[in-house]
PDB file of N, CA and C in Angstrom:
ATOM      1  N   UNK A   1      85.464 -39.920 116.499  1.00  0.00           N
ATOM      2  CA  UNK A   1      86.663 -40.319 115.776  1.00  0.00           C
ATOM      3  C   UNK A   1      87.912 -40.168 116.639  1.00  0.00           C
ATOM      4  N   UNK A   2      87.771 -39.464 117.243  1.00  0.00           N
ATOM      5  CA  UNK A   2      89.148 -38.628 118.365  1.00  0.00           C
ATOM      6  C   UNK A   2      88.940 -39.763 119.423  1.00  0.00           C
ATOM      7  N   UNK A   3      88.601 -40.158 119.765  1.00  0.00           N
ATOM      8  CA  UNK A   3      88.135 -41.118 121.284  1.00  0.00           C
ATOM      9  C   UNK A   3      88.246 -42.788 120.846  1.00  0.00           C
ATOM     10  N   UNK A   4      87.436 -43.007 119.915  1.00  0.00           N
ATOM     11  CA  UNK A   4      87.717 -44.494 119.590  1.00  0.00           C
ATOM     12  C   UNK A   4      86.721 -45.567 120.234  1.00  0.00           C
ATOM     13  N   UNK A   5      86.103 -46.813 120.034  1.00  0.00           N
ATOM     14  CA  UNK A   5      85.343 -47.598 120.535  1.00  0.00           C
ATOM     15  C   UNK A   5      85.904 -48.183 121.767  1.00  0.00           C
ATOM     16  N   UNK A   6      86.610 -47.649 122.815  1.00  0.00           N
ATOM     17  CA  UNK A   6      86.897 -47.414 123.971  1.00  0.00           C
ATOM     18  C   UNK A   6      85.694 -47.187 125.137  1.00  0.00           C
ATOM     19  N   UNK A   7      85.469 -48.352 126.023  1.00  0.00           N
ATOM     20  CA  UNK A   7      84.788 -48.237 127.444  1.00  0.00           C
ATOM     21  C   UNK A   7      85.559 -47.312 128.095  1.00  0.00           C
ATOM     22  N   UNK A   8      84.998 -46.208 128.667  1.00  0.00           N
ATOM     23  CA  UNK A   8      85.518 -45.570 129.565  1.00  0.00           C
ATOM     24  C   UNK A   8      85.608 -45.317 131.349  1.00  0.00           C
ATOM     25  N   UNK A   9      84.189 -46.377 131.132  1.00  0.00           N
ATOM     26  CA  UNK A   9      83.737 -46.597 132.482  1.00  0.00           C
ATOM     27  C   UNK A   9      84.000 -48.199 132.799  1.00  0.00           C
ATOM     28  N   UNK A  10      84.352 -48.322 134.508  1.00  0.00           N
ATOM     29  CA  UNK A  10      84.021 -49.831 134.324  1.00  0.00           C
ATOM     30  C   UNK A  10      82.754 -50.149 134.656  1.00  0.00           C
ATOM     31  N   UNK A  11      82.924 -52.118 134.263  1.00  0.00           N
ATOM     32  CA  UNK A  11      81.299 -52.491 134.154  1.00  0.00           C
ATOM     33  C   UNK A  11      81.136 -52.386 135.184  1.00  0.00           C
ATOM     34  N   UNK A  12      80.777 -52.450 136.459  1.00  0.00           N
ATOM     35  CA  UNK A  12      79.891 -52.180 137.505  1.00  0.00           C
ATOM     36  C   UNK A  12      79.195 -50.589 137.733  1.00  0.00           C
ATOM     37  N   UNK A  13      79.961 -49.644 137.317  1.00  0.00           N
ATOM     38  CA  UNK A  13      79.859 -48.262 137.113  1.00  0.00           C
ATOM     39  C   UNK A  13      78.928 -48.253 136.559  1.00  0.00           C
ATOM     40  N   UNK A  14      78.523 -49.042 135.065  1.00  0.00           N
ATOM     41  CA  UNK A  14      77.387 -48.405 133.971  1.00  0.00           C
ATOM     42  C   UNK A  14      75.885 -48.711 134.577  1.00  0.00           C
ATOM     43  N   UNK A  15      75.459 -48.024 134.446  1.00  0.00           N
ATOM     44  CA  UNK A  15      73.670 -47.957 134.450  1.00  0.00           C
ATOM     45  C   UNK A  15      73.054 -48.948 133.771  1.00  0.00           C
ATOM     46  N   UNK A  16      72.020 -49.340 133.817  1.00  0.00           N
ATOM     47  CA  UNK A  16      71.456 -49.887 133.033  1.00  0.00           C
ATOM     48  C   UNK A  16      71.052 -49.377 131.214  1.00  0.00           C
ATOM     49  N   UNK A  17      70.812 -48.562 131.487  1.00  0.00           N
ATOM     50  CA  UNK A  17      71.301 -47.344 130.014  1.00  0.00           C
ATOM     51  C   UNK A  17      72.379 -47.291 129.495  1.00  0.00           C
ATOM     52  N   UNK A  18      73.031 -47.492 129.655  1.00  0.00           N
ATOM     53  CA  UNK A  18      74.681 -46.878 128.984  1.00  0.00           C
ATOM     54  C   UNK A  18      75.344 -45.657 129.624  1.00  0.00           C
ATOM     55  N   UNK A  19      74.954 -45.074 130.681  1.00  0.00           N
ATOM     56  CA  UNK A  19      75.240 -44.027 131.411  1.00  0.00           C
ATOM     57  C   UNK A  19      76.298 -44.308 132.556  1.00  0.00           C
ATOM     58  N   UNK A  20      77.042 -44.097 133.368  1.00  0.00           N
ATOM     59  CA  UNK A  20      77.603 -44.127 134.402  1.00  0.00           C
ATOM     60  C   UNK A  20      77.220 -43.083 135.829  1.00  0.00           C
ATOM     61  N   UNK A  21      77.709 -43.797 136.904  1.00  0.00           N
ATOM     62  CA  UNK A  21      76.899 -43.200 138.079  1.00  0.00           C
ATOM     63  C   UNK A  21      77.480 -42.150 137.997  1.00  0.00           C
ATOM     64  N   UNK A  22      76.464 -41.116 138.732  1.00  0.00           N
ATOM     65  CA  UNK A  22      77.305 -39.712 139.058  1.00  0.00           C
ATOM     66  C   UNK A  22      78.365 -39.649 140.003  1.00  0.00           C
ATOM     67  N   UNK A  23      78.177 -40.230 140.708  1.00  0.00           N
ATOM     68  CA  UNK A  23      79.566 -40.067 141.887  1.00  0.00           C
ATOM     69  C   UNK A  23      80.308 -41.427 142.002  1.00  0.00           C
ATOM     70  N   UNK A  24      80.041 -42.236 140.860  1.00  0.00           N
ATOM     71  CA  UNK A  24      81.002 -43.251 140.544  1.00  0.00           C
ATOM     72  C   UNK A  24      82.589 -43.195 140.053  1.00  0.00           C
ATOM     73  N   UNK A  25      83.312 -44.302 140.525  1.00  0.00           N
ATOM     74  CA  UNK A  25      85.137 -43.909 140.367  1.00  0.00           C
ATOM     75  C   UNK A  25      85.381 -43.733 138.669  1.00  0.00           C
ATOM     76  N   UNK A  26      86.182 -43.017 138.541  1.00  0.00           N
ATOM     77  CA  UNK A  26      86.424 -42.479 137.013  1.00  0.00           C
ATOM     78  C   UNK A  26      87.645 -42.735 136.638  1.00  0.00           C
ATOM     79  N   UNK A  27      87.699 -43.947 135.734  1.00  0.00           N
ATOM     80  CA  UNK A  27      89.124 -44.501 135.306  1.00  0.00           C
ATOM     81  C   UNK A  27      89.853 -43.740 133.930  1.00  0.00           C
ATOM     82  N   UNK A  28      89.653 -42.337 134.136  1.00  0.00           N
ATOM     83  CA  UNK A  28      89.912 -41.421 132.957  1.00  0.00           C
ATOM     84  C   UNK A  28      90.403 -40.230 133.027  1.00  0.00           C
ATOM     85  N   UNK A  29      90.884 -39.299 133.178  1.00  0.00           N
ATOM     86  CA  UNK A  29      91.504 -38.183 133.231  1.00  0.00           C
ATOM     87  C   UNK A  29      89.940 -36.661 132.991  1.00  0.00           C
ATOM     88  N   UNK A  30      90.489 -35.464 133.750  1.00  0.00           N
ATOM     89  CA  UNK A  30      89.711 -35.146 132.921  1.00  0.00           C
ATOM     90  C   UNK A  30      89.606 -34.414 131.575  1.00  0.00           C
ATOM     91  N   UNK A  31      91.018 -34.583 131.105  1.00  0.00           N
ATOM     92  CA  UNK A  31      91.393 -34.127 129.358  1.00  0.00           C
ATOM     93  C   UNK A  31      90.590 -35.212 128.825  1.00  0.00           C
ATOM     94  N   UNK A  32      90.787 -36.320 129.464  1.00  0.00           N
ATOM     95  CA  UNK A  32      89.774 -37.476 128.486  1.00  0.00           C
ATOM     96  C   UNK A  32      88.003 -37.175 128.713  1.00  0.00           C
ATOM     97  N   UNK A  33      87.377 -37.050 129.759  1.00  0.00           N
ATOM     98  CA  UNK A  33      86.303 -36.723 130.126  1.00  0.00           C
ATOM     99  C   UNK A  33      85.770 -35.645 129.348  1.00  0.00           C
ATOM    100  N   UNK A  34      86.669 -34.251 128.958  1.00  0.00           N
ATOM    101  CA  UNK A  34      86.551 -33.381 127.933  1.00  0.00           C
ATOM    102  C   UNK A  34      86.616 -33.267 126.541  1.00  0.00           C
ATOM    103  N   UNK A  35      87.378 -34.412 126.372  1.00  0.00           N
ATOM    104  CA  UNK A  35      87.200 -35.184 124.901  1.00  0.00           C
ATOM    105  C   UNK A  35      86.300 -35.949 124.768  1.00  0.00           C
ATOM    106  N   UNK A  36      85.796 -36.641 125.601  1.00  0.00           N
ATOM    107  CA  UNK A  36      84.464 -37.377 125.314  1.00  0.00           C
ATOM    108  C   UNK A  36      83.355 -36.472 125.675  1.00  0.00           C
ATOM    109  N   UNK A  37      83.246 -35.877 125.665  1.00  0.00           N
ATOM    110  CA  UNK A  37      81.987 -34.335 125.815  1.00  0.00           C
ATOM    111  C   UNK A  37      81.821 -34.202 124.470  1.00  0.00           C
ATOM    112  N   UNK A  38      83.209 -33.625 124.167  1.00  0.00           N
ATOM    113  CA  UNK A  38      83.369 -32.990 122.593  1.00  0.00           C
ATOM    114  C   UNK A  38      82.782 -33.756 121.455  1.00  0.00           C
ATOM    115  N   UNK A  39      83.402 -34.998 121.797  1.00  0.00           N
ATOM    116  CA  UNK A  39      83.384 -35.650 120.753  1.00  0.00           C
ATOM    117  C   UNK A  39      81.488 -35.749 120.671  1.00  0.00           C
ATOM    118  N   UNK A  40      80.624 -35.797 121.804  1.00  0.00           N
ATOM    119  CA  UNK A  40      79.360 -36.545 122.121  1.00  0.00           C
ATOM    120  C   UNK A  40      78.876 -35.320 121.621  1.00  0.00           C
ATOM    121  N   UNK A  41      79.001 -33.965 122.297  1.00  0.00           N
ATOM    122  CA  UNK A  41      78.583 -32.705 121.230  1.00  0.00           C
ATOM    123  C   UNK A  41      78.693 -32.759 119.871  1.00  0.00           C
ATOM    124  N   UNK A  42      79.754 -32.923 119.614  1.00  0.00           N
ATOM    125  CA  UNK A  42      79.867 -32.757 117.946  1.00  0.00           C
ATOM    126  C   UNK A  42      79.010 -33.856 117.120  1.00  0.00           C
ATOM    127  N   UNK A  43      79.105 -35.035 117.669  1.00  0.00           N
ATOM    128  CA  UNK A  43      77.701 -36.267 117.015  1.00  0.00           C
ATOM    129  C   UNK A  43      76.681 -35.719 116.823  1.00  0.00           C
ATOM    130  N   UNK A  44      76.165 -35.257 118.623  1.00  0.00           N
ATOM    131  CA  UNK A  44      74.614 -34.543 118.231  1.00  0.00           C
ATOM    132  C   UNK A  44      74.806 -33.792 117.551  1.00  0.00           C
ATOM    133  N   UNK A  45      75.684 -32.561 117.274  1.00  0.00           N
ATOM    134  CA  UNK A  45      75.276 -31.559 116.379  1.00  0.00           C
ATOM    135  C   UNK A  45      75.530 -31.944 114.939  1.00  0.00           C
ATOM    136  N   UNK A  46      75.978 -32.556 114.780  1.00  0.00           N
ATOM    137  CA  UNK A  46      76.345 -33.194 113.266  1.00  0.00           C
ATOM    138  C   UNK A  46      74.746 -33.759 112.639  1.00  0.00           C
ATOM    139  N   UNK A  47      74.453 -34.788 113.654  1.00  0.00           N
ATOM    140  CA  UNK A  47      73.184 -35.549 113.524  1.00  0.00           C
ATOM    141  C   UNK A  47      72.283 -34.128 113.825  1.00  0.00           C
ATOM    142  N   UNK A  48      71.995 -33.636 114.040  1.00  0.00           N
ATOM    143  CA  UNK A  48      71.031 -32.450 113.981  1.00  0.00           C
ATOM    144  C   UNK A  48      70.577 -32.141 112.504  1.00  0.00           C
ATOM    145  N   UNK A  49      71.915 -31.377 112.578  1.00  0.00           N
ATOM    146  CA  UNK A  49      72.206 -30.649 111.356  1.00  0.00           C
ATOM    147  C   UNK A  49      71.529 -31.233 109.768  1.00  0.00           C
ATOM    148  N   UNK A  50      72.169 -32.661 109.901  1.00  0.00           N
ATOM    149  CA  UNK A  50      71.553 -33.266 109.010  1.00  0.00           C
ATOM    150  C   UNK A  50      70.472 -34.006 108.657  1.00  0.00           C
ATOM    151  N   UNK A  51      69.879 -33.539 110.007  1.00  0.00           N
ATOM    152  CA  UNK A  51      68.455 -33.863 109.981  1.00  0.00           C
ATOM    153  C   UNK A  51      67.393 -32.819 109.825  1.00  0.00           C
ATOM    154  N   UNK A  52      68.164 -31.822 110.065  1.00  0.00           N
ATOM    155  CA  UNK A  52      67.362 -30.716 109.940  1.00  0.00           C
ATOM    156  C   UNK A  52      67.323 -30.449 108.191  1.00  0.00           C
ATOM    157  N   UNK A  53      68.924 -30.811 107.626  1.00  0.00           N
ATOM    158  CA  UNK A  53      68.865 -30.292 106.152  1.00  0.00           C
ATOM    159  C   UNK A  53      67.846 -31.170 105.230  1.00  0.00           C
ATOM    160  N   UNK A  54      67.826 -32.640 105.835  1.00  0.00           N
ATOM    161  CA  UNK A  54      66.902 -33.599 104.955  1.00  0.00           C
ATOM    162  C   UNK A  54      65.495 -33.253 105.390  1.00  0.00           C
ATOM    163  N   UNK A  55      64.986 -33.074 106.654  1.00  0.00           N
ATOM    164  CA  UNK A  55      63.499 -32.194 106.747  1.00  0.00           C
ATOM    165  C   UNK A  55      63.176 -31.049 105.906  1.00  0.00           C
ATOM    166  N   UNK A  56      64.033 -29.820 105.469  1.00  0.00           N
ATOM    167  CA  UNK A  56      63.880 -28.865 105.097  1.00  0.00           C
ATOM    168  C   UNK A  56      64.518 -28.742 103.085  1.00  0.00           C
ATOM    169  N   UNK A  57      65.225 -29.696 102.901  1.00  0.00           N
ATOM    170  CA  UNK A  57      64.928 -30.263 101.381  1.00  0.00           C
ATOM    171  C   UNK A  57      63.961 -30.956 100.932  1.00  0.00           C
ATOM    172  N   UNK A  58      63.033 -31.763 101.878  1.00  0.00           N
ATOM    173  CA  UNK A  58      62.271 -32.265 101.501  1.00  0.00           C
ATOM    174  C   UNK A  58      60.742 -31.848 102.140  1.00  0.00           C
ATOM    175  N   UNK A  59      60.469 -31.038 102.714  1.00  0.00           N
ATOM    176  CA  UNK A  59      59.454 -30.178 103.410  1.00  0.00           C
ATOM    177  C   UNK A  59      58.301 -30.442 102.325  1.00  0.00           C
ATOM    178  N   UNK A  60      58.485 -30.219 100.930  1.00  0.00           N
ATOM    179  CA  UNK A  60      57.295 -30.185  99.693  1.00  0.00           C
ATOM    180  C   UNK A  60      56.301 -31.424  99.983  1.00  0.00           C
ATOM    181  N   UNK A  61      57.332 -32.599  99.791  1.00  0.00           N
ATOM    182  CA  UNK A  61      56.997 -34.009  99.953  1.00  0.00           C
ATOM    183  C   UNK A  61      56.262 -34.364 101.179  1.00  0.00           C
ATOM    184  N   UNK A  62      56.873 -33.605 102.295  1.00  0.00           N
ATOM    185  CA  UNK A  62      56.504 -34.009 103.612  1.00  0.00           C
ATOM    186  C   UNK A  62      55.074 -33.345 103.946  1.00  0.00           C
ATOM    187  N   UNK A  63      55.262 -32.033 103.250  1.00  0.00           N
ATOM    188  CA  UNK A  63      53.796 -31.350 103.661  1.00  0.00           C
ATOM    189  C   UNK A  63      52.583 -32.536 102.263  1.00  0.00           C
ATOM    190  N   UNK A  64      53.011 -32.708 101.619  1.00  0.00           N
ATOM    191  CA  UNK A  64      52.076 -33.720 100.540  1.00  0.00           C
ATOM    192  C   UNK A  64      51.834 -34.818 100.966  1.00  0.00           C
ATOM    193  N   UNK A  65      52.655 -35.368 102.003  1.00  0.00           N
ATOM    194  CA  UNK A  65      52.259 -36.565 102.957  1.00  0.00           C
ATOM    195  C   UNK A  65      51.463 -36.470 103.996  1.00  0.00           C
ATOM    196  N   UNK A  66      51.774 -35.530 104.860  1.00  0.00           N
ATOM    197  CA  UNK A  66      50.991 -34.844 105.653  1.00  0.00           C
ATOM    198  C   UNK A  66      49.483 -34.789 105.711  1.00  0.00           C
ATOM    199  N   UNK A  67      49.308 -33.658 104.457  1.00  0.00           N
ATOM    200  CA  UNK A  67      48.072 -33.836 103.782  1.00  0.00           C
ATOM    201  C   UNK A  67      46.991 -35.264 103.193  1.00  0.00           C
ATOM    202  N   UNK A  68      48.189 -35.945 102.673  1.00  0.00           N
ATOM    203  CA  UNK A  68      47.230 -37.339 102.538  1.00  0.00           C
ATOM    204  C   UNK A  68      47.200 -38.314 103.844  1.00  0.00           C
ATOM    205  N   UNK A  69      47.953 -37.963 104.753  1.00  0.00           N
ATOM    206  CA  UNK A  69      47.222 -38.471 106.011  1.00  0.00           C
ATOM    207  C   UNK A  69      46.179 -38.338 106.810  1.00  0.00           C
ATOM    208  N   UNK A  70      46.100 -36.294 106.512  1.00  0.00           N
ATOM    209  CA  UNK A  70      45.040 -36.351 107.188  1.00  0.00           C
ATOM    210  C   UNK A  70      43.781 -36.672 106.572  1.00  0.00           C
ATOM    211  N   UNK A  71      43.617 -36.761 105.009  1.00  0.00           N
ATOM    212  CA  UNK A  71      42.640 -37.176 104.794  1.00  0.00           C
ATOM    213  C   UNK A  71      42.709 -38.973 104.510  1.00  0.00           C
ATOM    214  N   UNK A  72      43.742 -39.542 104.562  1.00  0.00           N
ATOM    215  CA  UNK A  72      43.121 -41.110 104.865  1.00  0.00           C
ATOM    216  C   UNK A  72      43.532 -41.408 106.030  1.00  0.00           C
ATOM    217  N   UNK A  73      44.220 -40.684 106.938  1.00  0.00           N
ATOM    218  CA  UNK A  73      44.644 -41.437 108.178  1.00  0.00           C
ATOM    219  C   UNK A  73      46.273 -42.249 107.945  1.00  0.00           C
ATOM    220  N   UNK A  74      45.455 -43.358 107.454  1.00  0.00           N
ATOM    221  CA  UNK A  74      46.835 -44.538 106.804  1.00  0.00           C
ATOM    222  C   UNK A  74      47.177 -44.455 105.508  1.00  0.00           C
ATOM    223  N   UNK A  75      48.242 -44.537 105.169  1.00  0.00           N
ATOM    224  CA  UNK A  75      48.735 -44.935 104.066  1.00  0.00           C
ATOM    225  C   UNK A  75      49.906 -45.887 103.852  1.00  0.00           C
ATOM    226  N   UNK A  76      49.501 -46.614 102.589  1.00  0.00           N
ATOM    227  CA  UNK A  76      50.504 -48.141 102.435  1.00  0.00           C
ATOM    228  C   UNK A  76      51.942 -47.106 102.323  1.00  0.00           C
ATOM    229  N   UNK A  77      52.883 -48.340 102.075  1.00  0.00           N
ATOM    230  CA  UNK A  77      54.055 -48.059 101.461  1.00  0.00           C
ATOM    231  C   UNK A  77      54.048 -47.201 100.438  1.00  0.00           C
ATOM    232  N   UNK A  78      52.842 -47.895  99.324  1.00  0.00           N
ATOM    233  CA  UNK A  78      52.889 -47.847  98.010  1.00  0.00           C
ATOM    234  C   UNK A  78      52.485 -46.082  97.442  1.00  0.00           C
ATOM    235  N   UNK A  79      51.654 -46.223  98.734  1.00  0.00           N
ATOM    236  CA  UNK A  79      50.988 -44.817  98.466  1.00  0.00           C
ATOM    237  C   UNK A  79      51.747 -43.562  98.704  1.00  0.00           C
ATOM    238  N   UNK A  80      52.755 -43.991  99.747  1.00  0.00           N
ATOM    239  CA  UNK A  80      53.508 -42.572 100.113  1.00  0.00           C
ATOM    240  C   UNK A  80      54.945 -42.615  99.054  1.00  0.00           C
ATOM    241  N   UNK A  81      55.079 -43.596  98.173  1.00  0.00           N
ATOM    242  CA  UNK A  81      55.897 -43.613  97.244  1.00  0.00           C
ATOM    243  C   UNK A  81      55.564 -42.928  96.364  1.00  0.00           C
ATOM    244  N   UNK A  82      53.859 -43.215  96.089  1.00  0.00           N
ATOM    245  CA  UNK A  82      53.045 -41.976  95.224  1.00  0.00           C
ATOM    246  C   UNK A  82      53.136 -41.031  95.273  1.00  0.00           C
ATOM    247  N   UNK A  83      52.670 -40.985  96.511  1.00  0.00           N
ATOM    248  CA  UNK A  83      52.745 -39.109  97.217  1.00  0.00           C
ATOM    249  C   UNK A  83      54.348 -38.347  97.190  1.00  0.00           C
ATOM    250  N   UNK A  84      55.090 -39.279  97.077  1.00  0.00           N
ATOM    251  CA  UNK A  84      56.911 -38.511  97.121  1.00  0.00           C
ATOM    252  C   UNK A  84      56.802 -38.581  95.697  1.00  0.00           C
ATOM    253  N   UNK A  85      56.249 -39.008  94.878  1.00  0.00           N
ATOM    254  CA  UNK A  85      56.888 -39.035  93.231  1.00  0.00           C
ATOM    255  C   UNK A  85      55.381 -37.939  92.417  1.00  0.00           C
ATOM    256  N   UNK A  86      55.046 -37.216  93.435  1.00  0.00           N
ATOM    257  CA  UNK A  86      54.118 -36.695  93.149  1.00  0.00           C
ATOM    258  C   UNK A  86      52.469 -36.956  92.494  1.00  0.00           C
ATOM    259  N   UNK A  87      52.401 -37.845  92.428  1.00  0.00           N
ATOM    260  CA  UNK A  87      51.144 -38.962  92.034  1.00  0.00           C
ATOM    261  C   UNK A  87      49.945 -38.446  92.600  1.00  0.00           C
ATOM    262  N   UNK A  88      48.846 -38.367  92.150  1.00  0.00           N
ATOM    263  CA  UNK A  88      47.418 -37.797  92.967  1.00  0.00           C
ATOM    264  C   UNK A  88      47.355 -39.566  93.074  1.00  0.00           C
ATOM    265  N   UNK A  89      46.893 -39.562  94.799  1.00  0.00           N
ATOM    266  CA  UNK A  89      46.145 -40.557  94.848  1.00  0.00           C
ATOM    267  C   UNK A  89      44.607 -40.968  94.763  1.00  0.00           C
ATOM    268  N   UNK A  90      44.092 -42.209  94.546  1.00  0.00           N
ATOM    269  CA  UNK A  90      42.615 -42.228  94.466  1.00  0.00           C
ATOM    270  C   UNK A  90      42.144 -41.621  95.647  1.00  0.00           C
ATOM    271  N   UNK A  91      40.690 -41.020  95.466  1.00  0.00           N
ATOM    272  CA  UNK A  91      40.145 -40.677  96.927  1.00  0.00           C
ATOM    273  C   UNK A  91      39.241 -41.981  97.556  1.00  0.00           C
ATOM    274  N   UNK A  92      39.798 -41.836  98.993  1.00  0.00           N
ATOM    275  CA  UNK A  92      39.534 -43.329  99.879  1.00  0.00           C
ATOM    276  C   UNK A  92      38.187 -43.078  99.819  1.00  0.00           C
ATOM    277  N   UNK A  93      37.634 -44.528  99.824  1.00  0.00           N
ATOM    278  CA  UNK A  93      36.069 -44.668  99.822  1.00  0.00           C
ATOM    279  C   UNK A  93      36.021 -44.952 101.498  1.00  0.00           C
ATOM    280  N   UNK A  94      34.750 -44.049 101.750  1.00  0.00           N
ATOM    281  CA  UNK A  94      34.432 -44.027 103.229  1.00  0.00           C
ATOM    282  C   UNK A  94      33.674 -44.811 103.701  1.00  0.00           C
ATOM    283  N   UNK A  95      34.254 -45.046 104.733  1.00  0.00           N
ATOM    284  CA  UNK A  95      33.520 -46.404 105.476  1.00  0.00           C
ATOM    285  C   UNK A  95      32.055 -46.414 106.075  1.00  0.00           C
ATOM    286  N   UNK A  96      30.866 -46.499 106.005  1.00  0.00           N
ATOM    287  CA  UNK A  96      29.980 -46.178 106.291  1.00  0.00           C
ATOM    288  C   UNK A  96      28.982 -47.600 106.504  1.00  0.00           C
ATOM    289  N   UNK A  97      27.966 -47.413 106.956  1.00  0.00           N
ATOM    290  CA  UNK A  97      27.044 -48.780 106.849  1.00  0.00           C
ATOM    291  C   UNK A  97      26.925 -49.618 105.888  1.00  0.00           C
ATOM    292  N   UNK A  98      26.879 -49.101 104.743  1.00  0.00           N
ATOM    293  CA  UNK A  98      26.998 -50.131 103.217  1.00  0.00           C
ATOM    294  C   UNK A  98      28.242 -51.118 103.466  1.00  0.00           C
ATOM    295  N   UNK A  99      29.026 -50.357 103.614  1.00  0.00           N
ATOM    296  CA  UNK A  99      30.638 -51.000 103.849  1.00  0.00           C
ATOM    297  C   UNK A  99      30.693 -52.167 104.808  1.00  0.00           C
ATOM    298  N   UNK A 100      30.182 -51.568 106.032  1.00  0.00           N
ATOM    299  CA  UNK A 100      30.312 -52.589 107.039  1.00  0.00           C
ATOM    300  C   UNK A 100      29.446 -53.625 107.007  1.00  0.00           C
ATOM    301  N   UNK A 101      28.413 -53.560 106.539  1.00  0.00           N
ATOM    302  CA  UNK A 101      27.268 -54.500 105.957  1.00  0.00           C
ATOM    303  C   UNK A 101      27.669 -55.356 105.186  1.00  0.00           C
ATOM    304  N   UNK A 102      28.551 -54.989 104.666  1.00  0.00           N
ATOM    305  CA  UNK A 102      28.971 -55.947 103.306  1.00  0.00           C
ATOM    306  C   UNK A 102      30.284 -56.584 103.968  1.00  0.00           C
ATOM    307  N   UNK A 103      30.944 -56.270 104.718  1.00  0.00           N
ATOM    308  CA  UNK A 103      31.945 -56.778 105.142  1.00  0.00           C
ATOM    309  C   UNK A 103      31.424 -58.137 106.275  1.00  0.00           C
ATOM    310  N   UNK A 104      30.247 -57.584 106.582  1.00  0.00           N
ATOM    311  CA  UNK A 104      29.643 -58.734 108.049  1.00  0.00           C
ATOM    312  C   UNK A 104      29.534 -59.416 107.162  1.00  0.00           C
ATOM    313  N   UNK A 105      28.340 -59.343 106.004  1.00  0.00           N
ATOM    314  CA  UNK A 105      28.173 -60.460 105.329  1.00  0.00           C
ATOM    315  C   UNK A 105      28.639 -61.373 104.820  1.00  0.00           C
ATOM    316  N   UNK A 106      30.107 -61.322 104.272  1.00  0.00           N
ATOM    317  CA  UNK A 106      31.245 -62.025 103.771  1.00  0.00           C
ATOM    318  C   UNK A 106      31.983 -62.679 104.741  1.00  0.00           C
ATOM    319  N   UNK A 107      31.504 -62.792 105.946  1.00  0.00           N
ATOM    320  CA  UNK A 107      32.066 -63.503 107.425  1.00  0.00           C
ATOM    321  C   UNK A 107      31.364 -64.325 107.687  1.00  0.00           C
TER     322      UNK A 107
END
């Protein structure tokens, strides 16, 4: 917010990333260089933070997803909408020779 959608580097300077060279010319002060630190700290830690609070409000859900992955592996959309609204899902029918037999056959 303090800095603004402001290039700070010029274009030949930037990386292919969005980065600038290390020992490239610096069209910025370094009060500005220290404000754009700040400002890039405070994003990540902001974005942390609130990623950490939505992992750990929702941990119940996540460990209930978890769990129905490891026993089907995949799950649709539909199913992990289940699994967040608390829903037992059906238990997956296992794939075995009957299955695949029947699947060749229909080809």
């Amino acid at each position: 917010d303090r800095v603004g959608p402001i290039r700070y580097t010029p274009q030949e300077e930037t990386t292919p990333w969005g980065g600038s060279e290390v020992f490239g010319a610096r069209e910025h002060s370094d009060a500005t260089a220290r404000l754009i630190d700040e400002e890039v700290q405070r994003t990540v830690n902001t974005a942390y933070a609130e990623a950490k609070s939505l992992l750990e409000k929702n941990r119940e859900a996540l460990g209930r997803i978890a769990e129905a992955l490891l026993a089907r592996e995949v799950l649709s959309a539909d199913e992990v909408r289940k699994e967040l609204q608390g829903m037992t899902l059906a238990r997956p029918v296992p794939a075995g020779p009957a299955s695949e037999s029947s699947a060749a056959s229909k080809e």
